[in-house]
PDB file of N, CA and C in Angstrom:
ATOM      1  N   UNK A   1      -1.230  -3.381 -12.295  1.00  0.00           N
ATOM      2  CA  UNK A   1      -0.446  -2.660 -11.310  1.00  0.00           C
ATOM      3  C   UNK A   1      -1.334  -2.161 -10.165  1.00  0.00           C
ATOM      4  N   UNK A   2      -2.635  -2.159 -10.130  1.00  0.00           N
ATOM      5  CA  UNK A   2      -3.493  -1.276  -9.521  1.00  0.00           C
ATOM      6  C   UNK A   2      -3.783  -2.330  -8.659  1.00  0.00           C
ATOM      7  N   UNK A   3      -4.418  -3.515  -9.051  1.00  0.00           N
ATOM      8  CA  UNK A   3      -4.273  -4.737  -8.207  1.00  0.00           C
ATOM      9  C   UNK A   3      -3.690  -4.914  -7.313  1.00  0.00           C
ATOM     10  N   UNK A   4      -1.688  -5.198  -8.074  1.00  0.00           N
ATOM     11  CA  UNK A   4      -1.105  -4.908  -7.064  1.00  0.00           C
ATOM     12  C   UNK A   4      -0.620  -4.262  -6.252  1.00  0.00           C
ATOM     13  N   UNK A   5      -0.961  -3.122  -5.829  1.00  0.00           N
ATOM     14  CA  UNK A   5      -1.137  -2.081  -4.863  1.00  0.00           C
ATOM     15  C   UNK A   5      -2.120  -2.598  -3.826  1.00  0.00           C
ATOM     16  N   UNK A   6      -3.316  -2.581  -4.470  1.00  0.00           N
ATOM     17  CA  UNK A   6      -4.451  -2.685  -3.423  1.00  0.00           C
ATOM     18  C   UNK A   6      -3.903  -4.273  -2.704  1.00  0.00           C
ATOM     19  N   UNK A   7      -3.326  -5.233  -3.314  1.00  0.00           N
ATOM     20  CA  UNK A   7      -3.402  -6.586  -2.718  1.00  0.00           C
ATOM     21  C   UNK A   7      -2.225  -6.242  -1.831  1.00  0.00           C
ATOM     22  N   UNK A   8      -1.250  -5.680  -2.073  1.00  0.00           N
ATOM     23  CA  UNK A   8       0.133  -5.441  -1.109  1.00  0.00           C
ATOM     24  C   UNK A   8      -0.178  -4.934  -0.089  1.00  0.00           C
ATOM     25  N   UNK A   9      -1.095  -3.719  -0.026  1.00  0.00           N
ATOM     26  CA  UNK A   9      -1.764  -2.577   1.192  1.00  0.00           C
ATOM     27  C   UNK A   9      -2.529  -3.453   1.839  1.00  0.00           C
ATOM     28  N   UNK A  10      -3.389  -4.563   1.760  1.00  0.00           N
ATOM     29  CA  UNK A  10      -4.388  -5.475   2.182  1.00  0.00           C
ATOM     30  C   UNK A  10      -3.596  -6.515   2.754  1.00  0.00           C
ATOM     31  N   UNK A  11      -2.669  -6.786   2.578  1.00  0.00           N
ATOM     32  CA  UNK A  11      -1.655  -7.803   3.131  1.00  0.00           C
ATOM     33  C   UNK A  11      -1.400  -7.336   4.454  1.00  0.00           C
ATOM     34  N   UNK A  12      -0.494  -6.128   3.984  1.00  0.00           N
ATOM     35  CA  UNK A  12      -0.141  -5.183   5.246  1.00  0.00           C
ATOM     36  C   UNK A  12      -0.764  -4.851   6.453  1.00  0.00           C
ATOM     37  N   UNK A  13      -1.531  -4.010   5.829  1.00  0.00           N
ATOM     38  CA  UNK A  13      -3.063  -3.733   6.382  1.00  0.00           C
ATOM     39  C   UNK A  13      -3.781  -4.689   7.424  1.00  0.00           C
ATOM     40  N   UNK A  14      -3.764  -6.083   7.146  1.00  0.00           N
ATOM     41  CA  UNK A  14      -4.517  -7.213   7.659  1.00  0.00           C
ATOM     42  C   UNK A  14      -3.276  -8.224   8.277  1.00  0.00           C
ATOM     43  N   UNK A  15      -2.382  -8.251   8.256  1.00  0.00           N
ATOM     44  CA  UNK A  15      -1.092  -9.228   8.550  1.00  0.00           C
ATOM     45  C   UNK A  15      -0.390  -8.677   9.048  1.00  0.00           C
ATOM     46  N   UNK A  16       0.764  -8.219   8.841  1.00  0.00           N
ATOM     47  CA  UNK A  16       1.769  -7.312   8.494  1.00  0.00           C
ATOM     48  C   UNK A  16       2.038  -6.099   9.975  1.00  0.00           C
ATOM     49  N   UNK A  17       1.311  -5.430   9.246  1.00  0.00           N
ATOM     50  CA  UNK A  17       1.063  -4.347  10.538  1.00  0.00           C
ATOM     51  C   UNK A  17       0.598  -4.300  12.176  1.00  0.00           C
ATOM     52  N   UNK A  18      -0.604  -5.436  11.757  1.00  0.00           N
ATOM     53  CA  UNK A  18      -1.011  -5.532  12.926  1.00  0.00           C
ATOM     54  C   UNK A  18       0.193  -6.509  14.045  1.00  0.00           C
ATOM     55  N   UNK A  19       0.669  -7.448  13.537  1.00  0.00           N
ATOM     56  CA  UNK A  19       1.894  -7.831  14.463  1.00  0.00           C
ATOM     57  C   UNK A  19       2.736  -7.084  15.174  1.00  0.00           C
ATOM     58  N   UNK A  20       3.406  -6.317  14.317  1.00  0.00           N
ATOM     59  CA  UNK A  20       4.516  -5.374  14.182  1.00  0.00           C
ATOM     60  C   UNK A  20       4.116  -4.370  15.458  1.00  0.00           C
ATOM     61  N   UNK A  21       2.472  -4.384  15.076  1.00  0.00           N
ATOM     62  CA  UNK A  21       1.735  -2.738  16.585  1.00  0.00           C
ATOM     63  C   UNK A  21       1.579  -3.534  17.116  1.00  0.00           C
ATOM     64  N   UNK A  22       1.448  -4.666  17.804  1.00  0.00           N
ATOM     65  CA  UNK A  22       1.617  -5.645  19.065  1.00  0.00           C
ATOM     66  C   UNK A  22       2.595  -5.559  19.717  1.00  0.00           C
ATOM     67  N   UNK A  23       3.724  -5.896  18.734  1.00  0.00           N
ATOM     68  CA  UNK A  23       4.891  -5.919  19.530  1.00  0.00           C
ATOM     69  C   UNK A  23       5.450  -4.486  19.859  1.00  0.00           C
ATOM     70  N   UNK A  24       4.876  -3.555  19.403  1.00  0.00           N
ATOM     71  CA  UNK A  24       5.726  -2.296  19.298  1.00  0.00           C
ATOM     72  C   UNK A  24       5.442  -1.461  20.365  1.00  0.00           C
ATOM     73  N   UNK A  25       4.614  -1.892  21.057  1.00  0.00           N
ATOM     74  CA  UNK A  25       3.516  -1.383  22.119  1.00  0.00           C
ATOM     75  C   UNK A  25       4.145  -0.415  23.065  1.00  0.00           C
ATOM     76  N   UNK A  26       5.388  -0.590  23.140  1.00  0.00           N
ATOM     77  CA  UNK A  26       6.111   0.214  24.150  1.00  0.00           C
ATOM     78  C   UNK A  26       6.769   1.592  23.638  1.00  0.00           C
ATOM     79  N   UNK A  27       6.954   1.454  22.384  1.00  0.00           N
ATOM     80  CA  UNK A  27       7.381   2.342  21.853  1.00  0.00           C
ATOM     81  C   UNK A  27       6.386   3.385  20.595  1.00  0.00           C
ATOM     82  N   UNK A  28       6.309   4.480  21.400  1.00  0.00           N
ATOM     83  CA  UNK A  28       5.511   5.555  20.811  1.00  0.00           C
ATOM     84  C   UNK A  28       5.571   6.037  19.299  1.00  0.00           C
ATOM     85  N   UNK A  29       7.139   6.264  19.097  1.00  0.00           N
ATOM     86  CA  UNK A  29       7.600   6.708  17.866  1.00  0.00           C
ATOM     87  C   UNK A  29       7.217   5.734  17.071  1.00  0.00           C
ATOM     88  N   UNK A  30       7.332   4.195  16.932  1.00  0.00           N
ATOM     89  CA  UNK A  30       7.327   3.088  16.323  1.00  0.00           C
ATOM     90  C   UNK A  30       5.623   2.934  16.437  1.00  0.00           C
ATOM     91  N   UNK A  31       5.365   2.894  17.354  1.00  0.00           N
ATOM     92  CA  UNK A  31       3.440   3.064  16.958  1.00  0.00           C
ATOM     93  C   UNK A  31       2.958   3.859  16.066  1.00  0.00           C
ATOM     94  N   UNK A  32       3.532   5.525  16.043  1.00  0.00           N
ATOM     95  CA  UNK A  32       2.907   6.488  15.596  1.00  0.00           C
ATOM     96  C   UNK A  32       3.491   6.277  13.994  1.00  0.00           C
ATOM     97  N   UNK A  33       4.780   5.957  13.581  1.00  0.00           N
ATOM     98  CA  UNK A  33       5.145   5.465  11.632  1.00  0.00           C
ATOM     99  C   UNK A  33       4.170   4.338  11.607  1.00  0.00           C
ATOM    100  N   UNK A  34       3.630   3.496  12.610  1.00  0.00           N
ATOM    101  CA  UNK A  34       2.494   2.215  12.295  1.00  0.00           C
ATOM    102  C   UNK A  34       1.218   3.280  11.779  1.00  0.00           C
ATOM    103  N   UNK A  35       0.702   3.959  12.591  1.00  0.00           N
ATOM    104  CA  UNK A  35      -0.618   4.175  12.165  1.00  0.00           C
ATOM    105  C   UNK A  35      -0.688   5.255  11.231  1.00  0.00           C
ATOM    106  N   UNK A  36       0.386   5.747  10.957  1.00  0.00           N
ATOM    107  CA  UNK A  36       0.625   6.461   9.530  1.00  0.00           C
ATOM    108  C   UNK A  36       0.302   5.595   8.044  1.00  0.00           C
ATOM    109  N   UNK A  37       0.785   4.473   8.575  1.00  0.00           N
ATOM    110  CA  UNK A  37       0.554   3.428   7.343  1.00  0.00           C
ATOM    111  C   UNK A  37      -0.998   3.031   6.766  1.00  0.00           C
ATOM    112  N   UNK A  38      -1.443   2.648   7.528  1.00  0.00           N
ATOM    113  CA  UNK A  38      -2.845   2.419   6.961  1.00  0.00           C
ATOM    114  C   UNK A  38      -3.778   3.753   6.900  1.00  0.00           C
ATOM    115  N   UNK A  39      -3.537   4.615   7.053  1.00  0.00           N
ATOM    116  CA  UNK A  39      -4.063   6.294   6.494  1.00  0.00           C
ATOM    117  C   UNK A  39      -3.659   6.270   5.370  1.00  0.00           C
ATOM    118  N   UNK A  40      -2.365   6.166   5.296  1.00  0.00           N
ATOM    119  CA  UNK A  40      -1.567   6.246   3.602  1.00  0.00           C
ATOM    120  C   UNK A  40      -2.230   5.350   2.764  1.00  0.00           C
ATOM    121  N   UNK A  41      -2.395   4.422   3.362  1.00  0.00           N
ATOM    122  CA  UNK A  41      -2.824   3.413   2.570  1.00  0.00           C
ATOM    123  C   UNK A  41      -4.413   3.780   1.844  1.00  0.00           C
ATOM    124  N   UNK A  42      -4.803   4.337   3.065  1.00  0.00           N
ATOM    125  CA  UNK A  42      -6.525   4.600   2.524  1.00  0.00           C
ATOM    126  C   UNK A  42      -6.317   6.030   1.404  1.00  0.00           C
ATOM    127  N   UNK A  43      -5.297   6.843   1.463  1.00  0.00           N
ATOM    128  CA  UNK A  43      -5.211   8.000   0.565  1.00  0.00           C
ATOM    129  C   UNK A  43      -5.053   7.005  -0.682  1.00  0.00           C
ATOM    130  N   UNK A  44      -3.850   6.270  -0.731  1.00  0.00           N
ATOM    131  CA  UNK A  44      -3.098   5.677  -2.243  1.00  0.00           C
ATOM    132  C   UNK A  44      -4.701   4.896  -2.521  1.00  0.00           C
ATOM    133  N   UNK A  45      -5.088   4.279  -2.249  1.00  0.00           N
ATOM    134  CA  UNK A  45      -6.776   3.869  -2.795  1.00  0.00           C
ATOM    135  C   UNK A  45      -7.313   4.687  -3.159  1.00  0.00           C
ATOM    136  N   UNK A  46      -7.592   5.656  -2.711  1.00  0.00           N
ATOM    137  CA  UNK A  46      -8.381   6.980  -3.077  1.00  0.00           C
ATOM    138  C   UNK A  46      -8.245   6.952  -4.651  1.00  0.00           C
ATOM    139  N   UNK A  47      -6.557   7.372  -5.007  1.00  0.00           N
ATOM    140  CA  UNK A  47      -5.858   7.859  -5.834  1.00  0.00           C
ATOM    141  C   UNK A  47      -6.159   6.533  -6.499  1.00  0.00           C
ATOM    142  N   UNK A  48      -5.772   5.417  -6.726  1.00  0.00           N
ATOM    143  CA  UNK A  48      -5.664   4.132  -7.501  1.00  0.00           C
ATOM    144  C   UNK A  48      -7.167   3.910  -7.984  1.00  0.00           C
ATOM    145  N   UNK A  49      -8.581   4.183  -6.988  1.00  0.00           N
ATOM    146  CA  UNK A  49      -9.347   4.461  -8.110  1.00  0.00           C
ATOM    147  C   UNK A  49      -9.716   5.233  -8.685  1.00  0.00           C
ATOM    148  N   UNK A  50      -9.053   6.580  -8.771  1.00  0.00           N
ATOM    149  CA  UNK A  50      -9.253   7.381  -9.669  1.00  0.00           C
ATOM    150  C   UNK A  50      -8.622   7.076 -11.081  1.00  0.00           C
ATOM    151  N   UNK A  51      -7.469   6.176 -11.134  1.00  0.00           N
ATOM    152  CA  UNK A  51      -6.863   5.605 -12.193  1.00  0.00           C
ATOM    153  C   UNK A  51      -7.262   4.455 -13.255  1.00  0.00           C
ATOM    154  N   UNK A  52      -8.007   3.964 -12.122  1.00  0.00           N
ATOM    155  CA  UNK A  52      -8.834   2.762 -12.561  1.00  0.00           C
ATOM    156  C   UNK A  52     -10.150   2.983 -13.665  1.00  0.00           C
ATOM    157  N   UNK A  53     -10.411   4.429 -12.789  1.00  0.00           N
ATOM    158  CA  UNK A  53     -11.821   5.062 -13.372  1.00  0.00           C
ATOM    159  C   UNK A  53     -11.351   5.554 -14.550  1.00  0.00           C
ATOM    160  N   UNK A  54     -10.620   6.480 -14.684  1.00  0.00           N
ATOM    161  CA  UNK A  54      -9.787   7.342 -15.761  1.00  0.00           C
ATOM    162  C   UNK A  54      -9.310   6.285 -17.191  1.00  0.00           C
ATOM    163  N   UNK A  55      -8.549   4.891 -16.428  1.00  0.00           N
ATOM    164  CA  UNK A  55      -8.218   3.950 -17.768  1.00  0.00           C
ATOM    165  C   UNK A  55      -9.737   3.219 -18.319  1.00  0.00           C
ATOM    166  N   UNK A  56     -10.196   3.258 -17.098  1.00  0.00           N
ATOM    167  CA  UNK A  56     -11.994   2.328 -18.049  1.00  0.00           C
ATOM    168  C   UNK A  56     -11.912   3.708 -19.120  1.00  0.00           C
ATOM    169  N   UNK A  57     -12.597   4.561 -18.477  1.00  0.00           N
ATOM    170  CA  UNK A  57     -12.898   5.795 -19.375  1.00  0.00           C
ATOM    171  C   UNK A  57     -12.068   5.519 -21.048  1.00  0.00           C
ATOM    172  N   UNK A  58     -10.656   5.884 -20.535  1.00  0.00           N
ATOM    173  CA  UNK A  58      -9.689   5.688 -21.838  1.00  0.00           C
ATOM    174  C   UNK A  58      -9.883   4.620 -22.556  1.00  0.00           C
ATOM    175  N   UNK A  59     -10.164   3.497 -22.243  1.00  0.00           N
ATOM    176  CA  UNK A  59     -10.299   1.845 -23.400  1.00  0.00           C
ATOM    177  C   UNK A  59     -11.573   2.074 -23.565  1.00  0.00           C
ATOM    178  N   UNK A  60     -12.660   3.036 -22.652  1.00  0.00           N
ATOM    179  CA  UNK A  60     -14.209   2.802 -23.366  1.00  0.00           C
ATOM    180  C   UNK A  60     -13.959   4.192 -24.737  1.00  0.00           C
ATOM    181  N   UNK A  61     -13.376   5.333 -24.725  1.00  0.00           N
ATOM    182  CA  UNK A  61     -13.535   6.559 -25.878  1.00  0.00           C
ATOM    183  C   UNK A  61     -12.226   6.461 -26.499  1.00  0.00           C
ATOM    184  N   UNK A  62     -11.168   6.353 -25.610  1.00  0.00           N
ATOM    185  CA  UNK A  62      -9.895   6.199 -26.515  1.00  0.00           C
ATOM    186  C   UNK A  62      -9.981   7.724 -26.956  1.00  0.00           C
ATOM    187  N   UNK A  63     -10.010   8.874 -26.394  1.00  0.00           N
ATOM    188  CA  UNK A  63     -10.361  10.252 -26.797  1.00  0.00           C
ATOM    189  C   UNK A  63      -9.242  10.409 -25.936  1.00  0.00           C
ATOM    190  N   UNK A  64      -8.542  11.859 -26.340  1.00  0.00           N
ATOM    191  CA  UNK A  64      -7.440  12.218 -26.300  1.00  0.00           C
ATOM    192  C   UNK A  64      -7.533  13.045 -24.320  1.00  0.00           C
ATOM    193  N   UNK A  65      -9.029  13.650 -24.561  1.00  0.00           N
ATOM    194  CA  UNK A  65      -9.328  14.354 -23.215  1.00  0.00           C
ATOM    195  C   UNK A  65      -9.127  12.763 -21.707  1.00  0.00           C
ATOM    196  N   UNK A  66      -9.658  11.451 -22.650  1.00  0.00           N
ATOM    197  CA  UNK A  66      -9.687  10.455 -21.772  1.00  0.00           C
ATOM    198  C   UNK A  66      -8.418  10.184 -21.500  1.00  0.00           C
ATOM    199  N   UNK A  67      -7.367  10.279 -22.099  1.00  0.00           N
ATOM    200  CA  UNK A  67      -5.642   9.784 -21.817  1.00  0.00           C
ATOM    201  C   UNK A  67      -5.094  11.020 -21.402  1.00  0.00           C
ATOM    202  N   UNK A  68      -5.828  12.581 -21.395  1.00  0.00           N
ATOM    203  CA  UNK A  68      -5.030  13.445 -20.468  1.00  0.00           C
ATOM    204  C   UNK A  68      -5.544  13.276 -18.870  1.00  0.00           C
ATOM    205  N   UNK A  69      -7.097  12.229 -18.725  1.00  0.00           N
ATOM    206  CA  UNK A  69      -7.628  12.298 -17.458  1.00  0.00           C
ATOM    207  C   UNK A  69      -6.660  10.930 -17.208  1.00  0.00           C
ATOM    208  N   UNK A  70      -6.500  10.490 -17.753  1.00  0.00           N
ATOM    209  CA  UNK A  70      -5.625   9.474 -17.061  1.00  0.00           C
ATOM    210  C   UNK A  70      -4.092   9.681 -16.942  1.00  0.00           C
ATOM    211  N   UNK A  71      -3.521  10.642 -17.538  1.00  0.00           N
ATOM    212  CA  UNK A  71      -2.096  11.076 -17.096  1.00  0.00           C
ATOM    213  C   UNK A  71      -2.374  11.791 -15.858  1.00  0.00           C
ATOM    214  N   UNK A  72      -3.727  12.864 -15.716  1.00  0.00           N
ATOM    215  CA  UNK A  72      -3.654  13.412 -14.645  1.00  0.00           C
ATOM    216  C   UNK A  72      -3.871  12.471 -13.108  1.00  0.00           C
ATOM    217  N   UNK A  73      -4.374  11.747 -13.515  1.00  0.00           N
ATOM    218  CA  UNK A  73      -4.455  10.381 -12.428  1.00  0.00           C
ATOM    219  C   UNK A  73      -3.332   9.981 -12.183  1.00  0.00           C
ATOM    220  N   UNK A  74      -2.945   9.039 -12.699  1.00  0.00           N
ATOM    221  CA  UNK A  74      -1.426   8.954 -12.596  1.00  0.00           C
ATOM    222  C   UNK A  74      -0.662   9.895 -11.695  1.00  0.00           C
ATOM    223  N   UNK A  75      -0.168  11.140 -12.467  1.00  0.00           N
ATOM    224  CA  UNK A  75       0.262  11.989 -11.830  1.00  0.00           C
ATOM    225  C   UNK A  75      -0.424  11.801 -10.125  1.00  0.00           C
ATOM    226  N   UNK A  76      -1.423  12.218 -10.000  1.00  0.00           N
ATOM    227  CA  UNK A  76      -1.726  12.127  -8.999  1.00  0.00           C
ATOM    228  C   UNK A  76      -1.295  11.120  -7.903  1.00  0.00           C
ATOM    229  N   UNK A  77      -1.687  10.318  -8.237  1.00  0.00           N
ATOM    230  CA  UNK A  77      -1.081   8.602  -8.021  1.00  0.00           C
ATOM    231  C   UNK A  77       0.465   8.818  -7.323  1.00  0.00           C
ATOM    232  N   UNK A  78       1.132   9.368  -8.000  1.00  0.00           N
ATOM    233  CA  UNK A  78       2.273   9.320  -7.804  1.00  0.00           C
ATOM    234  C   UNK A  78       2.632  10.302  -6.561  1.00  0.00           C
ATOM    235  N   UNK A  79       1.784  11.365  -6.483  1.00  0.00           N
ATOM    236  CA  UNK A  79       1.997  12.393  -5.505  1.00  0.00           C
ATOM    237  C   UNK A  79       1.684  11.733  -4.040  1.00  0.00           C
ATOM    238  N   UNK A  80       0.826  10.928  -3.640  1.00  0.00           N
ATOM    239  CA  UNK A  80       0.375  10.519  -2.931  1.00  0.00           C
ATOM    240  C   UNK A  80       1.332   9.019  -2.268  1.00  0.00           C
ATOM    241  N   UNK A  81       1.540   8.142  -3.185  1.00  0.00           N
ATOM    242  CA  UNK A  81       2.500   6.607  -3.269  1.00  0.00           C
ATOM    243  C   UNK A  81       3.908   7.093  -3.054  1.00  0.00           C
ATOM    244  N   UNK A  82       4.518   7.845  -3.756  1.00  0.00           N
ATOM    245  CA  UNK A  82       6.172   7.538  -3.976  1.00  0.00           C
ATOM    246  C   UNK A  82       6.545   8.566  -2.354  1.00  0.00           C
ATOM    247  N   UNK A  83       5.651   9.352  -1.683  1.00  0.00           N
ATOM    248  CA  UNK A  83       6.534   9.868  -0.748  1.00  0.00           C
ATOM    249  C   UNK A  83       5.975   8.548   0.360  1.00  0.00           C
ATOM    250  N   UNK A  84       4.384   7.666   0.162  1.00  0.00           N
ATOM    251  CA  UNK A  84       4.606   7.088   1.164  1.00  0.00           C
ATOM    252  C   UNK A  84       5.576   5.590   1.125  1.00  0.00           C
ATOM    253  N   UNK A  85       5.883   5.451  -0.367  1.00  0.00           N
ATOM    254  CA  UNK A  85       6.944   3.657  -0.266  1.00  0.00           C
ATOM    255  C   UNK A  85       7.876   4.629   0.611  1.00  0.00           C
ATOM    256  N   UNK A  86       8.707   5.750   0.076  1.00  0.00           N
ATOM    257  CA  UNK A  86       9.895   6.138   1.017  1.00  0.00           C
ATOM    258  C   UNK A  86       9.731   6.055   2.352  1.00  0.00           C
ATOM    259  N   UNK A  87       8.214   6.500   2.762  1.00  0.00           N
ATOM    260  CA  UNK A  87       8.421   6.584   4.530  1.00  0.00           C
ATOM    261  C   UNK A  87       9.008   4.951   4.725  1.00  0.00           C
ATOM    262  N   UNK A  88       7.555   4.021   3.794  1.00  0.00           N
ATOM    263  CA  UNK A  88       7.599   3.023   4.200  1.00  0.00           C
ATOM    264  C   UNK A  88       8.936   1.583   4.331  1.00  0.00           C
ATOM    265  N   UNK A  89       9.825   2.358   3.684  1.00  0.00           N
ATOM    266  CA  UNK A  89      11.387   1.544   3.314  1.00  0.00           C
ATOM    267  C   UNK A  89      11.996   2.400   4.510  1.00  0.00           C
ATOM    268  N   UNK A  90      12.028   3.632   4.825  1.00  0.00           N
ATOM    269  CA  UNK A  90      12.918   4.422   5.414  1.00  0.00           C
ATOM    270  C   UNK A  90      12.721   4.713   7.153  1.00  0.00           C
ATOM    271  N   UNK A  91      11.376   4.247   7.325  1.00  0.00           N
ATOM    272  CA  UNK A  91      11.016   4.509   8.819  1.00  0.00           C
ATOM    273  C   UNK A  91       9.920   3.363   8.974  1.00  0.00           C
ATOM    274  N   UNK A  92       9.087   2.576   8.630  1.00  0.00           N
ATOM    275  CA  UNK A  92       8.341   1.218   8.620  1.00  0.00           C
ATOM    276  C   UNK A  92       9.364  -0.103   8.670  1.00  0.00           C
ATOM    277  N   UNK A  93       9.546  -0.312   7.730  1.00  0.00           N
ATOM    278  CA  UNK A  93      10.587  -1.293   7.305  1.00  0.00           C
ATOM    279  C   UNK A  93      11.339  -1.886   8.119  1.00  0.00           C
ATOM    280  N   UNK A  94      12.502  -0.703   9.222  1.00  0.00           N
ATOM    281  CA  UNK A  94      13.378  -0.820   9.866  1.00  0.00           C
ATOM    282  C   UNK A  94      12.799  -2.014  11.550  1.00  0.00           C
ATOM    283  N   UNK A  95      11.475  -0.890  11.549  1.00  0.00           N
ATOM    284  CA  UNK A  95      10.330  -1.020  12.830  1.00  0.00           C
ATOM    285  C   UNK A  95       9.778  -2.677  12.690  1.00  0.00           C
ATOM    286  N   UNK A  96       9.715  -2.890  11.170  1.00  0.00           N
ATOM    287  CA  UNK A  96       9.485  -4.358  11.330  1.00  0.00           C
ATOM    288  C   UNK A  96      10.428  -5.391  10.941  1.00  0.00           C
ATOM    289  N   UNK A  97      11.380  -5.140  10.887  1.00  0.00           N
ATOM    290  CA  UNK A  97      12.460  -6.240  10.714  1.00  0.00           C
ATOM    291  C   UNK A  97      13.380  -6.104  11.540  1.00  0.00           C
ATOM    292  N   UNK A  98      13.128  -5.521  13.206  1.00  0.00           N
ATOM    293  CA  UNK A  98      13.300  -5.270  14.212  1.00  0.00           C
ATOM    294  C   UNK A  98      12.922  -6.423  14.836  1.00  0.00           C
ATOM    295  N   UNK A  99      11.300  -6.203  14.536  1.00  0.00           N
ATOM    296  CA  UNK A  99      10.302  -6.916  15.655  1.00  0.00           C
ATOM    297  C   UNK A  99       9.739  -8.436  15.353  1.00  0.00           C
ATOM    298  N   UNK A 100       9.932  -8.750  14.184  1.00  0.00           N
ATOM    299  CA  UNK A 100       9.875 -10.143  13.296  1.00  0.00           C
ATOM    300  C   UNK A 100      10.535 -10.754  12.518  1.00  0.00           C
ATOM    301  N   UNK A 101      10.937 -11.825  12.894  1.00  0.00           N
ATOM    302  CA  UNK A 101      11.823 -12.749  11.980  1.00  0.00           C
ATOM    303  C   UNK A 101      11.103 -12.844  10.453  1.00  0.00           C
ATOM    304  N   UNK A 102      12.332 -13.452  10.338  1.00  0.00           N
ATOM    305  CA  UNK A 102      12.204 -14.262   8.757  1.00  0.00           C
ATOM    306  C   UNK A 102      11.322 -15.174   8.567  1.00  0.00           C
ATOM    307  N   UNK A 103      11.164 -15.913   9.154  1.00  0.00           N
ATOM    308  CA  UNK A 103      10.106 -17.126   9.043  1.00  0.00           C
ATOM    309  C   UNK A 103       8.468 -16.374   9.174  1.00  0.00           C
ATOM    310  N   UNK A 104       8.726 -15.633   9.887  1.00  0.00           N
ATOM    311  CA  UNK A 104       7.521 -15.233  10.476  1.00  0.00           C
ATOM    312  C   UNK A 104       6.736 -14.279   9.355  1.00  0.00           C
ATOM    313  N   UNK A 105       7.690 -13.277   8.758  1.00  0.00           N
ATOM    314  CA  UNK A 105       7.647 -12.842   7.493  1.00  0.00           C
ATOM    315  C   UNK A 105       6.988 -13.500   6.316  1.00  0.00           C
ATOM    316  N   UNK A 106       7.847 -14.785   6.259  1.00  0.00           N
ATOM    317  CA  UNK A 106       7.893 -16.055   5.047  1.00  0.00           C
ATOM    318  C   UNK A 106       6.264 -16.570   5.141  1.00  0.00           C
ATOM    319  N   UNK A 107       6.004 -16.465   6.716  1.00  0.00           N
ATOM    320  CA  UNK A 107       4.090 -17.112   7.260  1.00  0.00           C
ATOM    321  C   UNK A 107       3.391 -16.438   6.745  1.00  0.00           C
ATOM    322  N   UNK A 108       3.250 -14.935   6.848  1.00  0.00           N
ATOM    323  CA  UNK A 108       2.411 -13.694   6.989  1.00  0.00           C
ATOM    324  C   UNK A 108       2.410 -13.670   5.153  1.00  0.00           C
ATOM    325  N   UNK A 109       3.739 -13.518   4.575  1.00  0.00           N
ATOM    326  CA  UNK A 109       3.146 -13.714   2.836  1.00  0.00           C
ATOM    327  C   UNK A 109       2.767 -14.712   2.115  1.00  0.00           C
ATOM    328  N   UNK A 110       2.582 -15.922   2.931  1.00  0.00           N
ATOM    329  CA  UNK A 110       2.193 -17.473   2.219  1.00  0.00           C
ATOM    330  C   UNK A 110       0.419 -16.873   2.507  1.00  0.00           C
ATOM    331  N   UNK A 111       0.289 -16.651   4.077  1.00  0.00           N
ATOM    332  CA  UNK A 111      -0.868 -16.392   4.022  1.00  0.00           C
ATOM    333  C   UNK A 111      -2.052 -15.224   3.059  1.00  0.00           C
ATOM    334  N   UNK A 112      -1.308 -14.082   3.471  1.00  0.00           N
ATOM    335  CA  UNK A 112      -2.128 -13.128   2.776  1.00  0.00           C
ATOM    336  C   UNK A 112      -1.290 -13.062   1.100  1.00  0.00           C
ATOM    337  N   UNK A 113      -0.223 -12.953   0.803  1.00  0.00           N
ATOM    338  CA  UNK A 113      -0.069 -13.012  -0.827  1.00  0.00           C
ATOM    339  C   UNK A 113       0.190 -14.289  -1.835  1.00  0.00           C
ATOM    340  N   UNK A 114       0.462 -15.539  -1.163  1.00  0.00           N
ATOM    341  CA  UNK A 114       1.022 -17.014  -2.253  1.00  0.00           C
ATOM    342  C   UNK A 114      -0.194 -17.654  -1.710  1.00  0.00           C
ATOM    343  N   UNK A 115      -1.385 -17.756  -0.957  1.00  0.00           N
ATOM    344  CA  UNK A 115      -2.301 -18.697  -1.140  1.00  0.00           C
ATOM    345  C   UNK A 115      -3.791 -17.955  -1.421  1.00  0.00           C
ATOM    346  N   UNK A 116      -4.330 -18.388  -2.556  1.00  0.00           N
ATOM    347  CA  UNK A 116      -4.651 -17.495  -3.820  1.00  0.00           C
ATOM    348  C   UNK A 116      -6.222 -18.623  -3.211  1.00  0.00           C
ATOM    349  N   UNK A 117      -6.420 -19.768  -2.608  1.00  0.00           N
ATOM    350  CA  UNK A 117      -7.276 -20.062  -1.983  1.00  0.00           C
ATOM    351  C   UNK A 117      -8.418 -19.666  -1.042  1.00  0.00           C
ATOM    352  N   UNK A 118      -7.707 -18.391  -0.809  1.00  0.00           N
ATOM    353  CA  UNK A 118      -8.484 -17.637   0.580  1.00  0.00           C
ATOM    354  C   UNK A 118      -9.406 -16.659  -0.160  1.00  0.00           C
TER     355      UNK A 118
END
């Protein structure tokens, strides 16, 4: 799951976004939910390796203190991710399926998520 976080944000991040702030250029409000995104993005990393760190920990002691540091991760995790998917469905989303087709969409995830070559 942690993977896929970091590979979805890296898509975005590198594809995705940067189109979307090309075309959006005129519009302030629609720039400013853009560069909210990749901040968020660098917090939810923050948080995702603290989870990462916390589950090594847990499969290396399997100690009870190691699965409360990893609920508290988690938790954490969650404080940080679930308010930004909402921005990102509720005020991102709209901004790019505004400004880019379908096909263009269909390009941007062959490239950065279905070709496993790169």
């Amino acid at each position: 799951m942690m993977g896929f976080l970091h590979a979805h944000q890296a898509s975005e991040d590198a594809g995705l976004y940067p189109l979307v702030r090309e075309r959006a250029a005129g519009d302030p409000q629609g720039l400013d939910v853009l560069d909210r995104m990749p901040r968020d993005h660098d917090a939810v990393a923050f948080e995702v390796a603290k989870v990462e760190a916390a589950a090594a920990a847990l499969s290396e002691s399997g100690s009870d203190d190691a699965a409360r540091a990893t609920a508290a991760a988690l938790d954490s995790l969650g404080v940080v991710l679930l308010p930004h998917l909402r921005e990102e469905e509720n005020e991102a989303m709209p901004i790019v399926s505004r400004l880019i087709r379908a096909r263009e969409w269909d390009a941007l995830e062959k490239v950065h998520n279905l070709d496993r070559s790169r």
